[in-house]
C-alpha atoms as a PDB file:
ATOM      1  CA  UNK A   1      43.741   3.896  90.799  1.00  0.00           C
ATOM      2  CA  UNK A   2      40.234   5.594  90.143  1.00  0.00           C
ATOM      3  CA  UNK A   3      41.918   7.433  86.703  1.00  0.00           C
ATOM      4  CA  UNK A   4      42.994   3.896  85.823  1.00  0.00           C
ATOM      5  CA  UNK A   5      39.683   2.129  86.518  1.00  0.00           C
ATOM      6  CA  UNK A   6      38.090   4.843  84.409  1.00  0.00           C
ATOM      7  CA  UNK A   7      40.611   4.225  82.006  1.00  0.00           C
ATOM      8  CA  UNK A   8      39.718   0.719  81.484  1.00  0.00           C
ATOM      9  CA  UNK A   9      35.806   1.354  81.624  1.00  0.00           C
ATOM     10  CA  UNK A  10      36.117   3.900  78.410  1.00  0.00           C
ATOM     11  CA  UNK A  11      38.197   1.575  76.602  1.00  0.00           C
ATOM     12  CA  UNK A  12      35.817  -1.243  77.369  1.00  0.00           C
ATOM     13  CA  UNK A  13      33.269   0.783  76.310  1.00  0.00           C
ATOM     14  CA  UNK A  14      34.501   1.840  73.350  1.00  0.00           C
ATOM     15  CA  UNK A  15      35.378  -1.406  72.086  1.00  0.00           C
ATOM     16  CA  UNK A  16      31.637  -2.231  72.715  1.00  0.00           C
ATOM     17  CA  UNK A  17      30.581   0.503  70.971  1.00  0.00           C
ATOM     18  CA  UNK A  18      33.149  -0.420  67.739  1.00  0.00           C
ATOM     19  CA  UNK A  19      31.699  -3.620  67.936  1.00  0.00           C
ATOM     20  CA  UNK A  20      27.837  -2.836  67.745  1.00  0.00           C
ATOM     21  CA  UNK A  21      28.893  -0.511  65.171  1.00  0.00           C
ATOM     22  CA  UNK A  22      30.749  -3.144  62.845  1.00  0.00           C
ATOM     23  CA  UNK A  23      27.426  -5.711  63.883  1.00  0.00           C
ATOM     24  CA  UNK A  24      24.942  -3.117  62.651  1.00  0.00           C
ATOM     25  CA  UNK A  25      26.816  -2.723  59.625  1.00  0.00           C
ATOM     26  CA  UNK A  26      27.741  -6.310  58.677  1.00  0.00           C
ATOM     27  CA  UNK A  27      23.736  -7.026  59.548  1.00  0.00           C
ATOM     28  CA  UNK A  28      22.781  -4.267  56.899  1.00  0.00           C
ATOM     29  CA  UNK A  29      25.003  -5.602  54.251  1.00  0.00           C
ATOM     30  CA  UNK A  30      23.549  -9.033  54.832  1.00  0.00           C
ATOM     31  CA  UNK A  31      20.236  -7.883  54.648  1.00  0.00           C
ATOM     32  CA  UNK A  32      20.868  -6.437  51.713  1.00  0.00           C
ATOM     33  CA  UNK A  33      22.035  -9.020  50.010  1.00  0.00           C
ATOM     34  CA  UNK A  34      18.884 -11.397  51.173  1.00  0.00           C
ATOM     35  CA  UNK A  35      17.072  -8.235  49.838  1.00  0.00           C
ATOM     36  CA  UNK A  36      18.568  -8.042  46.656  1.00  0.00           C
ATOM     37  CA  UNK A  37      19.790  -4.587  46.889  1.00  0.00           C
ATOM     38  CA  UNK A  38      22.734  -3.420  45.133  1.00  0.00           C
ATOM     39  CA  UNK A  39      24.194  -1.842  48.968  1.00  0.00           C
ATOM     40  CA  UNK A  40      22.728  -1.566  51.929  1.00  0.00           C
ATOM     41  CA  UNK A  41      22.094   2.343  51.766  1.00  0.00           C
ATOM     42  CA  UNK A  42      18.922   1.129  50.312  1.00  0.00           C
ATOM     43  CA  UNK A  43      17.989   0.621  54.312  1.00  0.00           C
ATOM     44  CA  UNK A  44      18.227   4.268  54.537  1.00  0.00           C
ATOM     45  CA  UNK A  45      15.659   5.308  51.815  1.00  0.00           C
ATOM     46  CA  UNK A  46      13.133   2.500  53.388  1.00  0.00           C
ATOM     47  CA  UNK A  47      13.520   4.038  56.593  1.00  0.00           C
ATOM     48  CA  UNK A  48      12.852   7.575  55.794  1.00  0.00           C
ATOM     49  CA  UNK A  49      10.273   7.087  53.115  1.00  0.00           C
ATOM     50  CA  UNK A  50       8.665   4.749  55.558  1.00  0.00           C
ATOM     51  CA  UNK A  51       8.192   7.616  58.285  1.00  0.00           C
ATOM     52  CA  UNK A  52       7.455  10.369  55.535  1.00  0.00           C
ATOM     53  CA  UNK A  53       5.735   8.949  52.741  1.00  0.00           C
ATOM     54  CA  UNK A  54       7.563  10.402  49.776  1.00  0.00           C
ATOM     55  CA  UNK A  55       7.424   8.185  47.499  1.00  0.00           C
ATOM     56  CA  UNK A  56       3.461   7.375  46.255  1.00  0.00           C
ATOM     57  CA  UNK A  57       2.799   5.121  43.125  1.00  0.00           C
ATOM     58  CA  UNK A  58       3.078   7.420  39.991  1.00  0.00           C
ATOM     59  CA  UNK A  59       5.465   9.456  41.245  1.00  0.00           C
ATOM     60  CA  UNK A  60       8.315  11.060  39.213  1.00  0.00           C
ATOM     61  CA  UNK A  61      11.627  10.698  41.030  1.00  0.00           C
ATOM     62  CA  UNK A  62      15.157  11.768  39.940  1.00  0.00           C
ATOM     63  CA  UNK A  63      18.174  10.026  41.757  1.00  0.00           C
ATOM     64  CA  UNK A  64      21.331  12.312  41.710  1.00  0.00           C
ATOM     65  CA  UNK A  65      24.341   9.993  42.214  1.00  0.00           C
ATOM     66  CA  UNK A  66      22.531   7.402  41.595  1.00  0.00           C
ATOM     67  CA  UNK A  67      25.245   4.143  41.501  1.00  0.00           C
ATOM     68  CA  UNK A  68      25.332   1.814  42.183  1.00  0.00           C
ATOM     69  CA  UNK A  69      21.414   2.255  42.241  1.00  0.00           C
ATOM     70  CA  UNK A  70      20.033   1.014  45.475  1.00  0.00           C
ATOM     71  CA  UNK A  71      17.969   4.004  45.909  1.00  0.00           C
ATOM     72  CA  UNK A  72      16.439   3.672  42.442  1.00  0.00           C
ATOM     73  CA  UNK A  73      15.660  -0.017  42.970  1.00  0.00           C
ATOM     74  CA  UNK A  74      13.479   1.597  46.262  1.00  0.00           C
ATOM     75  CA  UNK A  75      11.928   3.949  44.418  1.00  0.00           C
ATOM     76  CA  UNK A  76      11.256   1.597  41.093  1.00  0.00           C
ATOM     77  CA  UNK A  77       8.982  -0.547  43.947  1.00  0.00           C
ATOM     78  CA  UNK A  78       7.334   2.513  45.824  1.00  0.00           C
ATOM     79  CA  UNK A  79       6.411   4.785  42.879  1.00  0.00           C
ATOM     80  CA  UNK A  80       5.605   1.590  40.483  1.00  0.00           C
ATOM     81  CA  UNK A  81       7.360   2.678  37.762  1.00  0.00           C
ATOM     82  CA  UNK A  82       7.526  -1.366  36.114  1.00  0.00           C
ATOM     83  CA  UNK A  83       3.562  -1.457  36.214  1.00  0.00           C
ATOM     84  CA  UNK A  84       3.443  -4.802  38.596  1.00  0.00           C
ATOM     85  CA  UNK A  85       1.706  -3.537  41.760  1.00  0.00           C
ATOM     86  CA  UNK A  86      -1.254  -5.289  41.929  1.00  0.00           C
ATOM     87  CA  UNK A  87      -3.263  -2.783  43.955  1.00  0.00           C
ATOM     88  CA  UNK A  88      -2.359   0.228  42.181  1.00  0.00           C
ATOM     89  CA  UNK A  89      -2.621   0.697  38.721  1.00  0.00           C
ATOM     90  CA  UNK A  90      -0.757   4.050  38.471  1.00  0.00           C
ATOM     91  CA  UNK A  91       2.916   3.928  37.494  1.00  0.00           C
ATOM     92  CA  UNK A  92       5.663   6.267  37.969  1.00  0.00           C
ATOM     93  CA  UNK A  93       9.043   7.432  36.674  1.00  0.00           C
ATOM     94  CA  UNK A  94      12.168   6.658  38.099  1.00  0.00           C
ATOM     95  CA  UNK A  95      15.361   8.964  35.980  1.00  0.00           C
ATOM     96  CA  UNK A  96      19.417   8.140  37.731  1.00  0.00           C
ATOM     97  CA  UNK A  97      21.781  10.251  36.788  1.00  0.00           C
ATOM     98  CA  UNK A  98      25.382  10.197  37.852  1.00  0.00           C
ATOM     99  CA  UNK A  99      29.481  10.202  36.731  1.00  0.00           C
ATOM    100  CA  UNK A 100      30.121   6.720  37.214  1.00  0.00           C
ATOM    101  CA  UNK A 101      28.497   3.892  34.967  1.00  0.00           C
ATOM    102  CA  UNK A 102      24.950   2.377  36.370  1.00  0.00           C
ATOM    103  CA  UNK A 103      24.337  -0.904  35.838  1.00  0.00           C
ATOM    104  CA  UNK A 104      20.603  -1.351  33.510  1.00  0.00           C
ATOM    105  CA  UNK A 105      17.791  -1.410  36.219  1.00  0.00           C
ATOM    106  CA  UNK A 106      13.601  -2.644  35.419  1.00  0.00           C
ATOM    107  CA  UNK A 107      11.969   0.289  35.631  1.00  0.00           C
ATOM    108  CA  UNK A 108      15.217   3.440  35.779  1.00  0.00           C
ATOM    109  CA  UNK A 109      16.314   5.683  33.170  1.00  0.00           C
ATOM    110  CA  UNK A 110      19.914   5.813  34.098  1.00  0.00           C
ATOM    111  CA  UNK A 111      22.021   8.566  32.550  1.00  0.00           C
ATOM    112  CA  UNK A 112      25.871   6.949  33.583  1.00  0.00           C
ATOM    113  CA  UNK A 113      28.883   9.364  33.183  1.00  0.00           C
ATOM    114  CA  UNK A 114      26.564  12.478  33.126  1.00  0.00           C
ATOM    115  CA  UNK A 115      26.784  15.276  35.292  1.00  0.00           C
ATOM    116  CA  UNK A 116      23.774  16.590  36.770  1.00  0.00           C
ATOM    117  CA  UNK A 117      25.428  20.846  36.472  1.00  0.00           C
ATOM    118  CA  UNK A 118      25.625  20.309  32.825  1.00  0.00           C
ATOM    119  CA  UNK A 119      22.726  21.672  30.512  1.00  0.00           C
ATOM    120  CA  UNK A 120      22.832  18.358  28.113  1.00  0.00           C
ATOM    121  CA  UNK A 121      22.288  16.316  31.320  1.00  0.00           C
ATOM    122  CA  UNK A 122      19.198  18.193  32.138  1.00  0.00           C
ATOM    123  CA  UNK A 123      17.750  18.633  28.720  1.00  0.00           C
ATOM    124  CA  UNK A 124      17.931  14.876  28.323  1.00  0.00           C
ATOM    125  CA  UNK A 125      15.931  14.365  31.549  1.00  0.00           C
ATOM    126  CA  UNK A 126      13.230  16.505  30.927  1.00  0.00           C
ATOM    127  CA  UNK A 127      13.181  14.115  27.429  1.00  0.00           C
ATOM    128  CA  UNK A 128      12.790  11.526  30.197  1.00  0.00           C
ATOM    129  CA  UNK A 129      10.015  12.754  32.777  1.00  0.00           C
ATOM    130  CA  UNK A 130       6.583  12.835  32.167  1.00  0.00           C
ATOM    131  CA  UNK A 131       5.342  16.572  32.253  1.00  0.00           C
ATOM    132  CA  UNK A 132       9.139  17.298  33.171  1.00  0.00           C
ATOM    133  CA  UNK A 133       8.573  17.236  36.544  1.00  0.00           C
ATOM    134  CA  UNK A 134       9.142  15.270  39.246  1.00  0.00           C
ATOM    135  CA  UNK A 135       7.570  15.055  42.455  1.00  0.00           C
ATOM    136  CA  UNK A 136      10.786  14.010  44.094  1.00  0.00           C
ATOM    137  CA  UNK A 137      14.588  14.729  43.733  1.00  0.00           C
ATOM    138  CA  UNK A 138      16.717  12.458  45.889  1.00  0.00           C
ATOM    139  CA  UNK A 139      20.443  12.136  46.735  1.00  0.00           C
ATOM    140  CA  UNK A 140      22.784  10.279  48.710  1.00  0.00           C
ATOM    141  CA  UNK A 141      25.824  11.762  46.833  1.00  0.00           C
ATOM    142  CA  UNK A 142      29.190  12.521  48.150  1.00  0.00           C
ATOM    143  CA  UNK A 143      30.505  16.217  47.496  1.00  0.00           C
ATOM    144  CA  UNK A 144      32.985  14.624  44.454  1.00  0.00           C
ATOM    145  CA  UNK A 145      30.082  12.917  42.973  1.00  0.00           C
ATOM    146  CA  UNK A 146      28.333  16.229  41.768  1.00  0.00           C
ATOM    147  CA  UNK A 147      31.155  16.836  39.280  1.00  0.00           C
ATOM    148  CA  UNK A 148      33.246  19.286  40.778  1.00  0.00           C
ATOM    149  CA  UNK A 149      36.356  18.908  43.109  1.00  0.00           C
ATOM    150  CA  UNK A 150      37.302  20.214  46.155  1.00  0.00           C
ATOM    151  CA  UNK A 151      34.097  21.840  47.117  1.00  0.00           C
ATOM    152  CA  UNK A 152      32.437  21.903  50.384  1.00  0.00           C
ATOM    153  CA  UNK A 153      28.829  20.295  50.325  1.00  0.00           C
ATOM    154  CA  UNK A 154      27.237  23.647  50.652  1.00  0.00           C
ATOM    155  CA  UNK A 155      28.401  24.761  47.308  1.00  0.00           C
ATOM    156  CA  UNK A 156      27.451  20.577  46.078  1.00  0.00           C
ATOM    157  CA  UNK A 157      23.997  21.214  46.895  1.00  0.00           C
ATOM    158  CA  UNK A 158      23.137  25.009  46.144  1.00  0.00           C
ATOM    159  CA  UNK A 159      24.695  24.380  42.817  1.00  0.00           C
ATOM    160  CA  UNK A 160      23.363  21.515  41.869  1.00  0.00           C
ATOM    161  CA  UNK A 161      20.541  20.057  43.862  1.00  0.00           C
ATOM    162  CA  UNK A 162      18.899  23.025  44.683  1.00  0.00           C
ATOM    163  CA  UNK A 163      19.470  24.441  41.310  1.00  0.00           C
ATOM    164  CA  UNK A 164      17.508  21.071  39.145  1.00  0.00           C
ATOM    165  CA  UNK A 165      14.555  21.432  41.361  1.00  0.00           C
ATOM    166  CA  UNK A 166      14.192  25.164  40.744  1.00  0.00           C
ATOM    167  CA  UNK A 167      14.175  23.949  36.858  1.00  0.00           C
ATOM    168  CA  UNK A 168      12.115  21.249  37.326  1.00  0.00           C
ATOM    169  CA  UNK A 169      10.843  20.647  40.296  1.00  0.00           C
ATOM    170  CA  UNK A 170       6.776  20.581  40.507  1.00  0.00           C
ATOM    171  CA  UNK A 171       5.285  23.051  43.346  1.00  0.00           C
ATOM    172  CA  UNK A 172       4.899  20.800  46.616  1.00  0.00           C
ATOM    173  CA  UNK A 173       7.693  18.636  45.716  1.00  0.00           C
ATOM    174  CA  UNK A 174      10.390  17.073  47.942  1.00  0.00           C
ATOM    175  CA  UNK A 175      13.958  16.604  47.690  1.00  0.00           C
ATOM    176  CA  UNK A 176      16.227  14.671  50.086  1.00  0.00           C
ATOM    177  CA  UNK A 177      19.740  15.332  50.570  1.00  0.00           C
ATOM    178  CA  UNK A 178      22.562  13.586  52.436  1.00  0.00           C
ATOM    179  CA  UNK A 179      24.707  16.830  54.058  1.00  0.00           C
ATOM    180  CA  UNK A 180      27.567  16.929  56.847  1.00  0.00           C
ATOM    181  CA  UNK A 181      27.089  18.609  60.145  1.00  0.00           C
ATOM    182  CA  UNK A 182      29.645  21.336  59.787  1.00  0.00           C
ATOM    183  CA  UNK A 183      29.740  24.905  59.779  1.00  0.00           C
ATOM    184  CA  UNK A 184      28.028  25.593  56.748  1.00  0.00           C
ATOM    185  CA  UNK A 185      25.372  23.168  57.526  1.00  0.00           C
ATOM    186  CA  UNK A 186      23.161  25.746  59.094  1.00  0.00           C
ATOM    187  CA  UNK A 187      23.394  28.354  55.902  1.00  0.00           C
ATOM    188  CA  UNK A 188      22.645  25.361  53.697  1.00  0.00           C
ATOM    189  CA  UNK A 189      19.473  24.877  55.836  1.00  0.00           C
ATOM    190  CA  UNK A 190      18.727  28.430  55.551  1.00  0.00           C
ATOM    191  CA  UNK A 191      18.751  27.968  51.619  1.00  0.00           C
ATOM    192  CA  UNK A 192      16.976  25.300  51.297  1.00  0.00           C
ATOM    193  CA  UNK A 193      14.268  27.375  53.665  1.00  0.00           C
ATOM    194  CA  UNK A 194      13.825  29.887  51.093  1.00  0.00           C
ATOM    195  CA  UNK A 195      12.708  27.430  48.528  1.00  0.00           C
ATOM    196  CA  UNK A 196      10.920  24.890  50.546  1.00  0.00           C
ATOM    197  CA  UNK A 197       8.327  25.717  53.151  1.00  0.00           C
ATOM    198  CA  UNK A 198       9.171  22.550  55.531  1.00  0.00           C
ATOM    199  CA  UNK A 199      12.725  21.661  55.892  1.00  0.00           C
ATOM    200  CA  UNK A 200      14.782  19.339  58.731  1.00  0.00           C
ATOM    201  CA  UNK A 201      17.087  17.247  59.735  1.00  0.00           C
ATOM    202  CA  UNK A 202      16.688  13.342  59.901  1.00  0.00           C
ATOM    203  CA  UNK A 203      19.151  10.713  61.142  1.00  0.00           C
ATOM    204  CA  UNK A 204      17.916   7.127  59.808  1.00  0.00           C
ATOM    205  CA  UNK A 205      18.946   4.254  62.054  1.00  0.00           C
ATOM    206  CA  UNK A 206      20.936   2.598  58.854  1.00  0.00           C
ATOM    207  CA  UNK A 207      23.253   5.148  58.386  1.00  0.00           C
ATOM    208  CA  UNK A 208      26.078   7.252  60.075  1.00  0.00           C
ATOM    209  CA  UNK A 209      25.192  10.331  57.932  1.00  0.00           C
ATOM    210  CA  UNK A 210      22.798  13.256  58.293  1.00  0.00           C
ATOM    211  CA  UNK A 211      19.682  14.142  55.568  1.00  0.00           C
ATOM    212  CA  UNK A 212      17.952  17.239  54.805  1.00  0.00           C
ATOM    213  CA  UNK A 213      14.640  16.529  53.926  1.00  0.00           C
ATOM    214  CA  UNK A 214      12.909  19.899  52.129  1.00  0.00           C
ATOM    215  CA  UNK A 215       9.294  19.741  51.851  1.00  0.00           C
ATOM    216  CA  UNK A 216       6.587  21.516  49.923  1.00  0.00           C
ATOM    217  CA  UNK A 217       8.482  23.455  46.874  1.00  0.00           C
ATOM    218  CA  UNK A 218       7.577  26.680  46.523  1.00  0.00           C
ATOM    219  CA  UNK A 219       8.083  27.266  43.110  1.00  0.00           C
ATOM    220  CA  UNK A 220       9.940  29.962  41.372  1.00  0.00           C
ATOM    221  CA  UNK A 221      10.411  31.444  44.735  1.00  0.00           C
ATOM    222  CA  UNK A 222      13.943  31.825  44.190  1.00  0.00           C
ATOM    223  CA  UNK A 223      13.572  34.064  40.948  1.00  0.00           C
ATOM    224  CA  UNK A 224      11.178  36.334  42.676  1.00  0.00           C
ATOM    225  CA  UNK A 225      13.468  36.778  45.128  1.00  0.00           C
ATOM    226  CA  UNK A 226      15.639  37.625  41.988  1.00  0.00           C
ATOM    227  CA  UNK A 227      13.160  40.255  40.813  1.00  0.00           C
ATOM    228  CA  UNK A 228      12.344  41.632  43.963  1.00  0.00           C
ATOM    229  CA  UNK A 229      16.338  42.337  45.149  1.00  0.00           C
ATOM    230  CA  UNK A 230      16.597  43.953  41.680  1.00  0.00           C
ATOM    231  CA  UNK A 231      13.572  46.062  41.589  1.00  0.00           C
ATOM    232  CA  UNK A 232      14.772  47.486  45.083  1.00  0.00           C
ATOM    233  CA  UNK A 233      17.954  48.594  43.402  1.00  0.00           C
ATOM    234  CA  UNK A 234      16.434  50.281  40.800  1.00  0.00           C
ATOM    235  CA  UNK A 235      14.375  52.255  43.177  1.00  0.00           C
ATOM    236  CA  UNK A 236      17.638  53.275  44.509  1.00  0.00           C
ATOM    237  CA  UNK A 237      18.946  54.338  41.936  1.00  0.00           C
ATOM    238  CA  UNK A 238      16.112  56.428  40.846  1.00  0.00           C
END
């Protein structure tokens, strides 16, 4: 009788849960249409730029898998990068890059059908930023956005994220990342760690996914790293 009660309690509950769930969701695609956002992960940009600040008027930004381009439309407004803010004067840079096509935004460079790995991809956005660097890499991709298939999101990220803002990433910059909680989430955390002197987790409200958020670039840290391992072997050998 008890198991059976139980039984019916869970389900009940679950249902309610489901049903919150598929509210939450149907609200955030409403709102983003009253919004004007091309989807309604825009909501979960504005909530974590709204508790960190990353985005500052004349800020560079670069969006990796960028389409449909609801998180350049958020950064186009925060960083300024049309010129219309009436209380700041200082405009910014907004550069989208990603495999599928992007539709023309006020105020984005989009690269469409470009990956982000390949060295024509990058030398065109340097061509792009101001200074060719940005104060902010961003990126709600899914692993078979960056280019490659089959590959976990450690390997998306190390290889491609991580990689662009050790080419161009200014010292102190911040890059935001969209990862999965599996086993290879804590070595990915670890990586990013080496490069970045304030890294951690963040859930937004909006969204069902987990973000890395890497603070303070520490640049060329990696390559001196790179030096140092190889300098040790030498001595070695010696």
């Amino acid at each position: 009788m008890w198991y059976s009660v139980l039984q019916k309690s869970h389900l009940h509950t679950s249902v309610h849960l489901l049903k919150k769930a598929a509210h939450n969701l149907k609200g955030n695609g409403t709102a983003a249409h009253v919004h004007n956002y091309r989807c309604r992960s825009a909501f979960k940009l504005l909530e974590i730029d709204d508790k960190y600040k990353l985005l500052k008027p004349g800020f560079n930004v670069i969006d990796c898998g960028a389409a449909p381009g609801a998180w350049s439309q958020i950064a186009v407004h925060r960083v300024n990068s049309t010129g219309a803010s009436e209380y700041n004067p200082t405009c910014g840079t907004v550069v989208g890059i990603d495999l599928l096509h992007i539709a023309p935004l006020d105020g984005a460079h989009f690269l469409s059908n470009h990956d982000i790995t390949d060295p024509v991809t990058l030398a065109k956005l340097l061509e792009l930023l101001p200074g060719a660097q940005p104060h902010v890499i961003m990126s709600d991709m899914a692993p078979n956005a960056s280019g490659f298939k089959e590959m976990n999101h450690e390997k998306v990220i190390t290889m491609s994220l991580i990689d662009l803002a050790e080419k161009v990433l200014q010292t102190g910059g911040s890059l935001i990342c969209k990862y999965w909680d599996g086993a290879l989430a804590h070595q990915l955390q670890q990586k990013l760690s080496a490069v970045f002197r304030d890294v951690r987790t963040v859930n937004p409200k909006a969204s069902r996914k987990l973000f890395f958020l890497a603070r303070s670039y520490r640049k060329n840290k990696i390559v001196w790293l790179y030096i140092f391992m190889h300098v040790v072997s030498f001595v070695h050998l010696q």
